[in-house]
PDB file of N, CA and C in Angstrom:
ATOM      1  N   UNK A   1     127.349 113.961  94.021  1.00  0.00           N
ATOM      2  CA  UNK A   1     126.956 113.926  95.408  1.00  0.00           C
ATOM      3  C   UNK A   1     126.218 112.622  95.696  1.00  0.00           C
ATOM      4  N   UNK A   2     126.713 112.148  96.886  1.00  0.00           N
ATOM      5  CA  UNK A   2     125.924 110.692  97.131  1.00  0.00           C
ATOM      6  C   UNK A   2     125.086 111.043  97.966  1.00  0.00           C
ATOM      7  N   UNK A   3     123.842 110.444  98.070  1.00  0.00           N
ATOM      8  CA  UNK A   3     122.611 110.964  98.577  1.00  0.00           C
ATOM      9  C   UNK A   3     121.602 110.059  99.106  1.00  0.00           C
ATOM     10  N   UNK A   4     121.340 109.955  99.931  1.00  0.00           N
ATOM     11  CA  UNK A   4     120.487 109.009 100.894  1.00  0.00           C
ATOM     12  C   UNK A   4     118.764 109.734 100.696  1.00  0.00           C
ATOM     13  N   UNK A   5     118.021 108.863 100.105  1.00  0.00           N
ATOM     14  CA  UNK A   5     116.540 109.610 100.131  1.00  0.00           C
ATOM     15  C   UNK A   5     115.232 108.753 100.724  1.00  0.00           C
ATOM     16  N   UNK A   6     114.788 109.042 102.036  1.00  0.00           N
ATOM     17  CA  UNK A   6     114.232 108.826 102.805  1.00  0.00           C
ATOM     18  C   UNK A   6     112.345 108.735 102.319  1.00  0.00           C
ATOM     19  N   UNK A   7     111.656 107.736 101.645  1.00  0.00           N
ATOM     20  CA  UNK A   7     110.170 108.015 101.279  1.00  0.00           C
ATOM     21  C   UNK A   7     109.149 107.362 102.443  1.00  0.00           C
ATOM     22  N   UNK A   8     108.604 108.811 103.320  1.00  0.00           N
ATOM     23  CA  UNK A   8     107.408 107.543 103.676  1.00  0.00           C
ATOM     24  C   UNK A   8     106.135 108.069 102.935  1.00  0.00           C
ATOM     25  N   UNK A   9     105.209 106.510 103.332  1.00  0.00           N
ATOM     26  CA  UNK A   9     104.062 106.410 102.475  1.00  0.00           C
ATOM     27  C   UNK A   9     102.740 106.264 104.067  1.00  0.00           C
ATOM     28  N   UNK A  10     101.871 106.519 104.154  1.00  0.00           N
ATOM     29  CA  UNK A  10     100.509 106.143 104.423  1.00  0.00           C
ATOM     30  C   UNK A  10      99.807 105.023 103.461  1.00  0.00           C
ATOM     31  N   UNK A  11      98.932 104.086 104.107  1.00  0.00           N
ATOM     32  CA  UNK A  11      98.122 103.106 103.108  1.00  0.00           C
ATOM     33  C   UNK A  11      98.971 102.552 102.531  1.00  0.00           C
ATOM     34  N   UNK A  12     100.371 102.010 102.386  1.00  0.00           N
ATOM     35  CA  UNK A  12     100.774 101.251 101.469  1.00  0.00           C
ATOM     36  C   UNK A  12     100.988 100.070 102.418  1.00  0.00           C
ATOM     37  N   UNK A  13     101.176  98.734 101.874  1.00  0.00           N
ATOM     38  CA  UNK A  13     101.353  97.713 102.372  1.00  0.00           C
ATOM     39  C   UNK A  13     102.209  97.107 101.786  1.00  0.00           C
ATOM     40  N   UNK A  14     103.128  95.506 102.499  1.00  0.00           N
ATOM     41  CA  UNK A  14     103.653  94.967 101.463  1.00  0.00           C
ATOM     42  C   UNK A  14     102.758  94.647 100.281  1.00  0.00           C
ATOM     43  N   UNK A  15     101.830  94.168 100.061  1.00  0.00           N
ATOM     44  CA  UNK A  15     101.428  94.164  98.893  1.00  0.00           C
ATOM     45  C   UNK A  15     101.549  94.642  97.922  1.00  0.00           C
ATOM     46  N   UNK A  16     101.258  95.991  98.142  1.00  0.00           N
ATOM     47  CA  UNK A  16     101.712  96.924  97.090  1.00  0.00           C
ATOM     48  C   UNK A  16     103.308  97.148  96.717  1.00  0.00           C
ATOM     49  N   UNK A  17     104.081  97.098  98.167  1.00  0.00           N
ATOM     50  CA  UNK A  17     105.379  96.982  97.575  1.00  0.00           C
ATOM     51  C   UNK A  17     106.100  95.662  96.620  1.00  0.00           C
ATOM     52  N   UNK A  18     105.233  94.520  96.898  1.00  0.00           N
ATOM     53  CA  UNK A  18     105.711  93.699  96.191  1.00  0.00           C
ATOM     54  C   UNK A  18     104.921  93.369  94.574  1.00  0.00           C
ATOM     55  N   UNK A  19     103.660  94.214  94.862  1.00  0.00           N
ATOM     56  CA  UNK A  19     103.487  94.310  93.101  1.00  0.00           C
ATOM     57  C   UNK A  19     104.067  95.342  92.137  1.00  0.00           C
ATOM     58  N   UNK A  20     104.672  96.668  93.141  1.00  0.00           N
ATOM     59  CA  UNK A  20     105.353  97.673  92.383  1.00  0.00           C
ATOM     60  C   UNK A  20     106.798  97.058  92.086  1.00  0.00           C
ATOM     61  N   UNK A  21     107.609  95.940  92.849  1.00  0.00           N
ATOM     62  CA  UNK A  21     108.703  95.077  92.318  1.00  0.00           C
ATOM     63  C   UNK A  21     108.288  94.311  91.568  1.00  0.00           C
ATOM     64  N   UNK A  22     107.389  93.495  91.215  1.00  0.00           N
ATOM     65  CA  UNK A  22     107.141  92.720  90.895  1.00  0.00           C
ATOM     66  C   UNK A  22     106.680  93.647  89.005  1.00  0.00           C
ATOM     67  N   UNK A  23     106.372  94.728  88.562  1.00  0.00           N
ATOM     68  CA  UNK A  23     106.626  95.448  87.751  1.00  0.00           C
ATOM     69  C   UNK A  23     107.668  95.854  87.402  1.00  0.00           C
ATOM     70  N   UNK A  24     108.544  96.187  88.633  1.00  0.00           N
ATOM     71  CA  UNK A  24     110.102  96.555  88.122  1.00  0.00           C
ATOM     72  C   UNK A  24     110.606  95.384  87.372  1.00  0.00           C
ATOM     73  N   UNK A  25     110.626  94.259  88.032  1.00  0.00           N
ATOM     74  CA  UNK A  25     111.144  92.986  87.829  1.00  0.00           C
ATOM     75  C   UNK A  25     112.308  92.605  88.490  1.00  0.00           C
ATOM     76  N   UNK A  26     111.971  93.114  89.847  1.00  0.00           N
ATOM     77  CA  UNK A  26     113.100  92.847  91.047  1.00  0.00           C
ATOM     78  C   UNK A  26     112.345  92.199  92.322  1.00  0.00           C
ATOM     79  N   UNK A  27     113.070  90.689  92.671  1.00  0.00           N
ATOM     80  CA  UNK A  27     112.548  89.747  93.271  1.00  0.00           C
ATOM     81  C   UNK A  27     113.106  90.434  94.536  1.00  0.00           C
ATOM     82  N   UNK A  28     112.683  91.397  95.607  1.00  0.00           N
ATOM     83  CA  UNK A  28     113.181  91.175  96.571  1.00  0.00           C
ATOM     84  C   UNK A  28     113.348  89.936  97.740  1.00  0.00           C
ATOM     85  N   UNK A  29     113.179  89.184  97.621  1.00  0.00           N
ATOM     86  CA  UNK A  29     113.401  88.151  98.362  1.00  0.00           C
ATOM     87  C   UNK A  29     114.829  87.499  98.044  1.00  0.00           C
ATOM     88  N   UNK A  30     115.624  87.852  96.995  1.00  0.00           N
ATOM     89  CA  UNK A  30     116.612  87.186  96.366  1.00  0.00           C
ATOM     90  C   UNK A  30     117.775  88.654  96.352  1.00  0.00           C
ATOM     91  N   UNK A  31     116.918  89.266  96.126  1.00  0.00           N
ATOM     92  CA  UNK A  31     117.559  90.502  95.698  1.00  0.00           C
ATOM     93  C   UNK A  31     118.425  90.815  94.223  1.00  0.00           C
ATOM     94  N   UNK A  32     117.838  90.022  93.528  1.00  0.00           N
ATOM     95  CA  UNK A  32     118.040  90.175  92.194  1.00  0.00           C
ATOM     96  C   UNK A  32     116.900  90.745  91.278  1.00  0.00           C
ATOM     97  N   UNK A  33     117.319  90.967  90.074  1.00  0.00           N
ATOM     98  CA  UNK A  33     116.524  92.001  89.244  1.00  0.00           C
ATOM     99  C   UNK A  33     117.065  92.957  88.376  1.00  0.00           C
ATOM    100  N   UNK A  34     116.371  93.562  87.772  1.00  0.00           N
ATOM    101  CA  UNK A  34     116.479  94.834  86.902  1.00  0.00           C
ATOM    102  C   UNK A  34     116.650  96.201  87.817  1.00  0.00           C
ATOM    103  N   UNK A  35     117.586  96.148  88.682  1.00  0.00           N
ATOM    104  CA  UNK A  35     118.053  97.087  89.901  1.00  0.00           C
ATOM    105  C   UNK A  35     117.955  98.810  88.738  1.00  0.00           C
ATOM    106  N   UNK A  36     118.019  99.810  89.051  1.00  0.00           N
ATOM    107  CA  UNK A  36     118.208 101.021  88.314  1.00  0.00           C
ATOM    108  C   UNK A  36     119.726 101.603  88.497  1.00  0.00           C
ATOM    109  N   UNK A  37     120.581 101.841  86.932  1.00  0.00           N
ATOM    110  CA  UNK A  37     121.470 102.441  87.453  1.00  0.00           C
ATOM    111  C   UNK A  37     121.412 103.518  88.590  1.00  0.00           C
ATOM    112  N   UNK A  38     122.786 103.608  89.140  1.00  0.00           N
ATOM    113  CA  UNK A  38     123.291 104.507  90.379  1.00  0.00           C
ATOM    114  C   UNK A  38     122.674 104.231  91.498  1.00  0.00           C
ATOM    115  N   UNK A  39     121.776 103.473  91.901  1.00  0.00           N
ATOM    116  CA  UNK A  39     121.275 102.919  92.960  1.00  0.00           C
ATOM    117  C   UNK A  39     122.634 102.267  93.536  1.00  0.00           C
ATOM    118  N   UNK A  40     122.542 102.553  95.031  1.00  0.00           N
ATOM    119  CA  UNK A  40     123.873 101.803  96.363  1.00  0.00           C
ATOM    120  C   UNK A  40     123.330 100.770  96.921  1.00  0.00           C
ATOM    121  N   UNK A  41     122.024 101.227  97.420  1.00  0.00           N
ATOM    122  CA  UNK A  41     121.409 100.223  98.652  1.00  0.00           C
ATOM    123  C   UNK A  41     119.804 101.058  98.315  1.00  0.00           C
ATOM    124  N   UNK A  42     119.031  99.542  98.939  1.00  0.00           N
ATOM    125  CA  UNK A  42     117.736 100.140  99.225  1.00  0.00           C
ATOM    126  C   UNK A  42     116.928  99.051 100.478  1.00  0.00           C
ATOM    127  N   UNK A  43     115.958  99.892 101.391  1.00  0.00           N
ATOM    128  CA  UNK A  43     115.987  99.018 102.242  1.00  0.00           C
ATOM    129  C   UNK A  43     114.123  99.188 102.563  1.00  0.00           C
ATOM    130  N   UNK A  44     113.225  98.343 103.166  1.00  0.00           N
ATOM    131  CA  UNK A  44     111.472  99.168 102.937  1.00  0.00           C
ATOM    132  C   UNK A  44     111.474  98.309 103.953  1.00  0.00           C
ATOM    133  N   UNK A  45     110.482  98.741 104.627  1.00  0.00           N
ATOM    134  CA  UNK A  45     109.700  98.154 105.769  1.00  0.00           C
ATOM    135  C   UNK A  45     108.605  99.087 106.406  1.00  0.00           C
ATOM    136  N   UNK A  46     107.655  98.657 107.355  1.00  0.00           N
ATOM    137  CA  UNK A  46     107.147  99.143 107.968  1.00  0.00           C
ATOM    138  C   UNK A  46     107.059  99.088 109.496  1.00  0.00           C
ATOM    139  N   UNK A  47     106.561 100.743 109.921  1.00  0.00           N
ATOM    140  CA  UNK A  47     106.968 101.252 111.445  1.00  0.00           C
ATOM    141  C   UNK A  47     105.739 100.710 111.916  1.00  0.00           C
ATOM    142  N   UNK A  48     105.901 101.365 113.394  1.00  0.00           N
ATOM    143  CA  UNK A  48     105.161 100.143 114.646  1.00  0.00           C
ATOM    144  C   UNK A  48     103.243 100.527 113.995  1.00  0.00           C
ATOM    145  N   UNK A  49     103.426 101.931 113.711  1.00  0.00           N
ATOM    146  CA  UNK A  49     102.260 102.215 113.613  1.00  0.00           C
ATOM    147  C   UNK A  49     101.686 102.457 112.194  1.00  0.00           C
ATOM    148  N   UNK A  50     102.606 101.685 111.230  1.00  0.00           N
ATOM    149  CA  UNK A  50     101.728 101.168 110.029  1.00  0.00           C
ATOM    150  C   UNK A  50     102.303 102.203 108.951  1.00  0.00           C
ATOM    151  N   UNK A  51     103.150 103.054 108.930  1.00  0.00           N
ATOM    152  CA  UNK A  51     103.708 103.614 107.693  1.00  0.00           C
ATOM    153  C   UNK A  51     104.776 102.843 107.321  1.00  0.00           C
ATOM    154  N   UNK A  52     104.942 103.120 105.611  1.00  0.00           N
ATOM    155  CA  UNK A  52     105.342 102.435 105.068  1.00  0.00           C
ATOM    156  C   UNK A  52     106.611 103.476 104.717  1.00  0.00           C
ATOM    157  N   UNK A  53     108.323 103.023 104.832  1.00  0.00           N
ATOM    158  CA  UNK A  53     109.035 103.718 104.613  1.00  0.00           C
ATOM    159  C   UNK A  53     109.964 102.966 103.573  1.00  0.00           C
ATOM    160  N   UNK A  54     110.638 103.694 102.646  1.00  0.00           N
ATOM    161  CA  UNK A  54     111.679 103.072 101.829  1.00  0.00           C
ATOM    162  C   UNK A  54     113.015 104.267 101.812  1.00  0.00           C
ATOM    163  N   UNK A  55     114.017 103.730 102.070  1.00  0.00           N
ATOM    164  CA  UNK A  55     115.246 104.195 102.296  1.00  0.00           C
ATOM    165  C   UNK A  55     116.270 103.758 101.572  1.00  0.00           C
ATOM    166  N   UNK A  56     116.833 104.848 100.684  1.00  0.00           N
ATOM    167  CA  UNK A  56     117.907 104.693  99.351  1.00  0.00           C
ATOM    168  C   UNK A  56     119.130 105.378  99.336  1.00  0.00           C
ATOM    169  N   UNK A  57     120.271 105.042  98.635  1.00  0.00           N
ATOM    170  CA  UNK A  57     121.612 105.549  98.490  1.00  0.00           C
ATOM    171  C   UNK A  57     121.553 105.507  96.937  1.00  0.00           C
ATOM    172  N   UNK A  58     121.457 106.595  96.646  1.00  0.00           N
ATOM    173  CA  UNK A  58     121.575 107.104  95.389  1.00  0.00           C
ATOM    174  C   UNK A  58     122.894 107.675  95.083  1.00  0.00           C
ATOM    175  N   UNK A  59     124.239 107.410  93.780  1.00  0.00           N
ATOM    176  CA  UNK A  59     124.712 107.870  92.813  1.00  0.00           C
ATOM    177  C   UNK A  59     124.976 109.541  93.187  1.00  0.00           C
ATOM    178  N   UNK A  60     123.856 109.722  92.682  1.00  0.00           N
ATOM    179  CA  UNK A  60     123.126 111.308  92.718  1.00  0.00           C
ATOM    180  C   UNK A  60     121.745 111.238  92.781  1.00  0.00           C
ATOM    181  N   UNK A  61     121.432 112.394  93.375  1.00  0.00           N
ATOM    182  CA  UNK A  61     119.295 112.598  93.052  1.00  0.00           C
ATOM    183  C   UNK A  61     118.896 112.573  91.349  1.00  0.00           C
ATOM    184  N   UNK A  62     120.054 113.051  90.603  1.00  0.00           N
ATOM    185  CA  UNK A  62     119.557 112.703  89.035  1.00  0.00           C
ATOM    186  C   UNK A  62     119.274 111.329  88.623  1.00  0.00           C
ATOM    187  N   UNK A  63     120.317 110.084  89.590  1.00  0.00           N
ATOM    188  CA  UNK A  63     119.808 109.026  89.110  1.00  0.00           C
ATOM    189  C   UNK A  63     118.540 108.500  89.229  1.00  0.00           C
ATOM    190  N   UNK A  64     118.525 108.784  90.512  1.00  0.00           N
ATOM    191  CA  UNK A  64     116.765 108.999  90.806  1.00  0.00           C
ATOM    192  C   UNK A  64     115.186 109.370  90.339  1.00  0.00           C
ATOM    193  N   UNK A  65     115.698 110.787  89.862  1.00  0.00           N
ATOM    194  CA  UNK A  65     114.707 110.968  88.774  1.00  0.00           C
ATOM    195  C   UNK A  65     114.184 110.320  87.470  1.00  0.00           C
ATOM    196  N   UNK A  66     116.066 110.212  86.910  1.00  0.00           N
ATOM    197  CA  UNK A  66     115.579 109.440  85.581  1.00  0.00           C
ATOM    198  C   UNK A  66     115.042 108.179  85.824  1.00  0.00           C
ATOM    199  N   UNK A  67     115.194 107.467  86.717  1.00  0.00           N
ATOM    200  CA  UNK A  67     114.469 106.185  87.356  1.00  0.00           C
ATOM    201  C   UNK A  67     113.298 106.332  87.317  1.00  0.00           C
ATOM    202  N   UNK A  68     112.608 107.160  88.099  1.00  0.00           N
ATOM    203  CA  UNK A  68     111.217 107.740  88.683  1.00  0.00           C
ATOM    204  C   UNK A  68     110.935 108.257  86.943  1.00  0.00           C
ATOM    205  N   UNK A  69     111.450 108.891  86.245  1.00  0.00           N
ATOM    206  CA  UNK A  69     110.555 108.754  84.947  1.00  0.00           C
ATOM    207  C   UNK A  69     110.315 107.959  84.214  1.00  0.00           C
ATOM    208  N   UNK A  70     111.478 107.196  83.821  1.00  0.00           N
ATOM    209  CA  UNK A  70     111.691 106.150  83.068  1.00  0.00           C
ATOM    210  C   UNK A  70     110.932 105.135  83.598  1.00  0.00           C
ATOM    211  N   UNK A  71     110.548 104.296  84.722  1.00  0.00           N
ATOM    212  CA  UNK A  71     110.556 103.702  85.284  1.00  0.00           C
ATOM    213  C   UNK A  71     109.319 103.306  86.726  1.00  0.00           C
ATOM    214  N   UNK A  72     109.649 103.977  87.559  1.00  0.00           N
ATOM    215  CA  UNK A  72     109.622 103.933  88.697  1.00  0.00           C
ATOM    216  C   UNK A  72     107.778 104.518  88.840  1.00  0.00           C
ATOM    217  N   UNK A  73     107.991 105.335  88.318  1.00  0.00           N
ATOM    218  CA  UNK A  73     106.058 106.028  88.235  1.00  0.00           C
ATOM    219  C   UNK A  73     105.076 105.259  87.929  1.00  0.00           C
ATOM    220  N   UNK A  74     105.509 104.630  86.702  1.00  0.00           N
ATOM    221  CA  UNK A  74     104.605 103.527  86.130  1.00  0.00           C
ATOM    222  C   UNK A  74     104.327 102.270  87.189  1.00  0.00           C
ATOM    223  N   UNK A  75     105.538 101.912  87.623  1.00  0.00           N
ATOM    224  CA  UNK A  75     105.229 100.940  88.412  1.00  0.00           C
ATOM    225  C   UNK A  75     104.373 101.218  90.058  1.00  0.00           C
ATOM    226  N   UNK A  76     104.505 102.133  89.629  1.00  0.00           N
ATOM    227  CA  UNK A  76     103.860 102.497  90.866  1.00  0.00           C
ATOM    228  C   UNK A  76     102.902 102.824  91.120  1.00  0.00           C
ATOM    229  N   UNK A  77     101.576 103.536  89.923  1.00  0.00           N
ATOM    230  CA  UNK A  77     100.764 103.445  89.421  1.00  0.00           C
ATOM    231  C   UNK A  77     100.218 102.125  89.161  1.00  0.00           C
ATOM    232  N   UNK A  78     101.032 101.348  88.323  1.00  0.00           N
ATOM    233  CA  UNK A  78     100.393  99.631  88.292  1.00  0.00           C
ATOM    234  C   UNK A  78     100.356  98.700  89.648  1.00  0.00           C
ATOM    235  N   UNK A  79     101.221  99.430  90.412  1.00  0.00           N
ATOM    236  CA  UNK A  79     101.452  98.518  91.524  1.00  0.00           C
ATOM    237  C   UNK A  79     100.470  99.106  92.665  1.00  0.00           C
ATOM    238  N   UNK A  80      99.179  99.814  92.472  1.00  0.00           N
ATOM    239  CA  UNK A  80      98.755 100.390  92.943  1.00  0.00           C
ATOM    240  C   UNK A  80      98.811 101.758  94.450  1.00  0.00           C
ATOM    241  N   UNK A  81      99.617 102.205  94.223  1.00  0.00           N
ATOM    242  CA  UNK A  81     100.407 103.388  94.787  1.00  0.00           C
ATOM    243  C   UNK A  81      99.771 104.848  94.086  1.00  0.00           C
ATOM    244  N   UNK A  82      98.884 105.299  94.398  1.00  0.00           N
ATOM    245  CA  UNK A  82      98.254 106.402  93.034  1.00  0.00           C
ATOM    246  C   UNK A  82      98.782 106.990  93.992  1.00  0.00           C
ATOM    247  N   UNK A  83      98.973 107.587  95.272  1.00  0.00           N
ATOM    248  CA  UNK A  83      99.227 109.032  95.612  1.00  0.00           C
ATOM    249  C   UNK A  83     101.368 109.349  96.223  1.00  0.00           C
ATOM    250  N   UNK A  84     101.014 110.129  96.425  1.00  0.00           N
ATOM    251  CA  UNK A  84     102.589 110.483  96.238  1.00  0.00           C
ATOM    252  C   UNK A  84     102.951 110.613  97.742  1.00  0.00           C
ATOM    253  N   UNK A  85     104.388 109.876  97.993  1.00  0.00           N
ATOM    254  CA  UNK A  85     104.848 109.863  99.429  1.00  0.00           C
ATOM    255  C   UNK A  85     104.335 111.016 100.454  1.00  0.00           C
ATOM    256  N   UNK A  86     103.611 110.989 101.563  1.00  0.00           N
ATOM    257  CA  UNK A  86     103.678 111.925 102.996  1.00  0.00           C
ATOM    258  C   UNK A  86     104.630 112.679 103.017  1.00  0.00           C
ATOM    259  N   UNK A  87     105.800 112.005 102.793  1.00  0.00           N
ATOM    260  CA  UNK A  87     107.255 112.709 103.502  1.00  0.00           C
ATOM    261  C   UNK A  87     108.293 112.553 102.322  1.00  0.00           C
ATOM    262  N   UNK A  88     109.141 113.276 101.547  1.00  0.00           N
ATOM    263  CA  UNK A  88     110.422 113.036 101.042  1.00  0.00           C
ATOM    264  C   UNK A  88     111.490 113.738 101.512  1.00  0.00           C
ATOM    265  N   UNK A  89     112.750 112.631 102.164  1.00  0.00           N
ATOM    266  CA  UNK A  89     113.611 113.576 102.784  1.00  0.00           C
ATOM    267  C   UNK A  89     115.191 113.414 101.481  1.00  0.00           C
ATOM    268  N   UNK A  90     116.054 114.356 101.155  1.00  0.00           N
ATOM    269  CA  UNK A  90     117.317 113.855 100.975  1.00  0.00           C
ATOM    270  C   UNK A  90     118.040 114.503 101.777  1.00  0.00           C
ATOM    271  N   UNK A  91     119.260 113.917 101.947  1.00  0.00           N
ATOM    272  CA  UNK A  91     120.301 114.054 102.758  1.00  0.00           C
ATOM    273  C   UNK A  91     121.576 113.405 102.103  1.00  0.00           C
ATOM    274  N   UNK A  92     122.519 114.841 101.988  1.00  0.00           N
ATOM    275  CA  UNK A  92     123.960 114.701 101.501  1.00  0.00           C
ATOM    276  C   UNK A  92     124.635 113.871 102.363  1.00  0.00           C
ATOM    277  N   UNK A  93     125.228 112.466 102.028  1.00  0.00           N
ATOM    278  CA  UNK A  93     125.795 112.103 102.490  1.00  0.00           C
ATOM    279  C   UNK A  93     127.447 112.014 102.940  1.00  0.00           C
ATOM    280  N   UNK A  94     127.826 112.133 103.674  1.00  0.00           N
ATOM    281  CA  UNK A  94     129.185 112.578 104.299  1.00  0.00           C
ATOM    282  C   UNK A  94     129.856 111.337 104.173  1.00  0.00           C
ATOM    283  N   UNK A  95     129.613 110.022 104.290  1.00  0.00           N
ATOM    284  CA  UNK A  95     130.059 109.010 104.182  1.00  0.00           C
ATOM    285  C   UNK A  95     129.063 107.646 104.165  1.00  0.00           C
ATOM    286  N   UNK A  96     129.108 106.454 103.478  1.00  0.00           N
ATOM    287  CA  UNK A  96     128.658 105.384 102.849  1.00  0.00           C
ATOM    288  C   UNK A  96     129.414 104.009 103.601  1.00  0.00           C
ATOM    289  N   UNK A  97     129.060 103.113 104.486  1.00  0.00           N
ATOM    290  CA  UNK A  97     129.673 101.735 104.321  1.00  0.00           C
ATOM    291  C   UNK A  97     129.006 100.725 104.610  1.00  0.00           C
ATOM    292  N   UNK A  98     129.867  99.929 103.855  1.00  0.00           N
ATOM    293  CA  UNK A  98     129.073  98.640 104.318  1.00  0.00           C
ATOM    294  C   UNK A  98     129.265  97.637 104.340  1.00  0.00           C
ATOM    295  N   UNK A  99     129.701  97.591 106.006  1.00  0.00           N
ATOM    296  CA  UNK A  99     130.553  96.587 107.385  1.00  0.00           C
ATOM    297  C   UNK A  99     129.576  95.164 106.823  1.00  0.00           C
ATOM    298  N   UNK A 100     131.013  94.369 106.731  1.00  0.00           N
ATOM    299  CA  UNK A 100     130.442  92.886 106.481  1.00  0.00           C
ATOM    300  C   UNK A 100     129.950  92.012 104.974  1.00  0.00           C
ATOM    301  N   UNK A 101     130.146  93.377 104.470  1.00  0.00           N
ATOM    302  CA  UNK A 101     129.506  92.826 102.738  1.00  0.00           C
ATOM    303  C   UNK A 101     130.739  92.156 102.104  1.00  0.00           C
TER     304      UNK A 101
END
């Protein structure tokens, strides 16, 4: 199942998103790196009123996890992120594209 998973955060800033990449060892500015298998797309920014959202196309939600264990926790912890997303949404996706690539 391909799966779109929706994280928002409170209190996070780029900062933090770019020291929790900057642990992964993925330059977003280039968009190169140590990407995690089954990852499609990933996209972060922040809304008018200051939450911090990151939006993914996952493989499956298993790739995800093993990411988030292997991986993804630690950096996020080092990248100073101690508390756990406001909101986690997934959503089965019905269809994937991507016009222009």
């Amino acid at each position: 199942m391909v799966a779109q998973l929706i994280l928002e955060f409170d209190g996070v800033t780029e900062k933090e998103y770019e020291a929790v990449n900057g642990v992964l060892g993925i330059d977003m500015a280039s968009g190169t790196g140590d990407w995690p298998d089954g990852l499609q797309t990933h996209a972060a920014g922040l809304t008018e009123d200051g939450r911090f959202i990151v939006t993914e196309v996952w493989d499956t939600p298993e790739h995800q996890a093993r990411f988030m264990e292997g991986r993804l926790g630690e950096a996020l912890a080092k990248g100073g992120i101690t508390g756990p997303p406001v909101s986690v949404t997934w959503i089965e996706l019905l269809a994937v594209h991507h016009p222009g690539a």
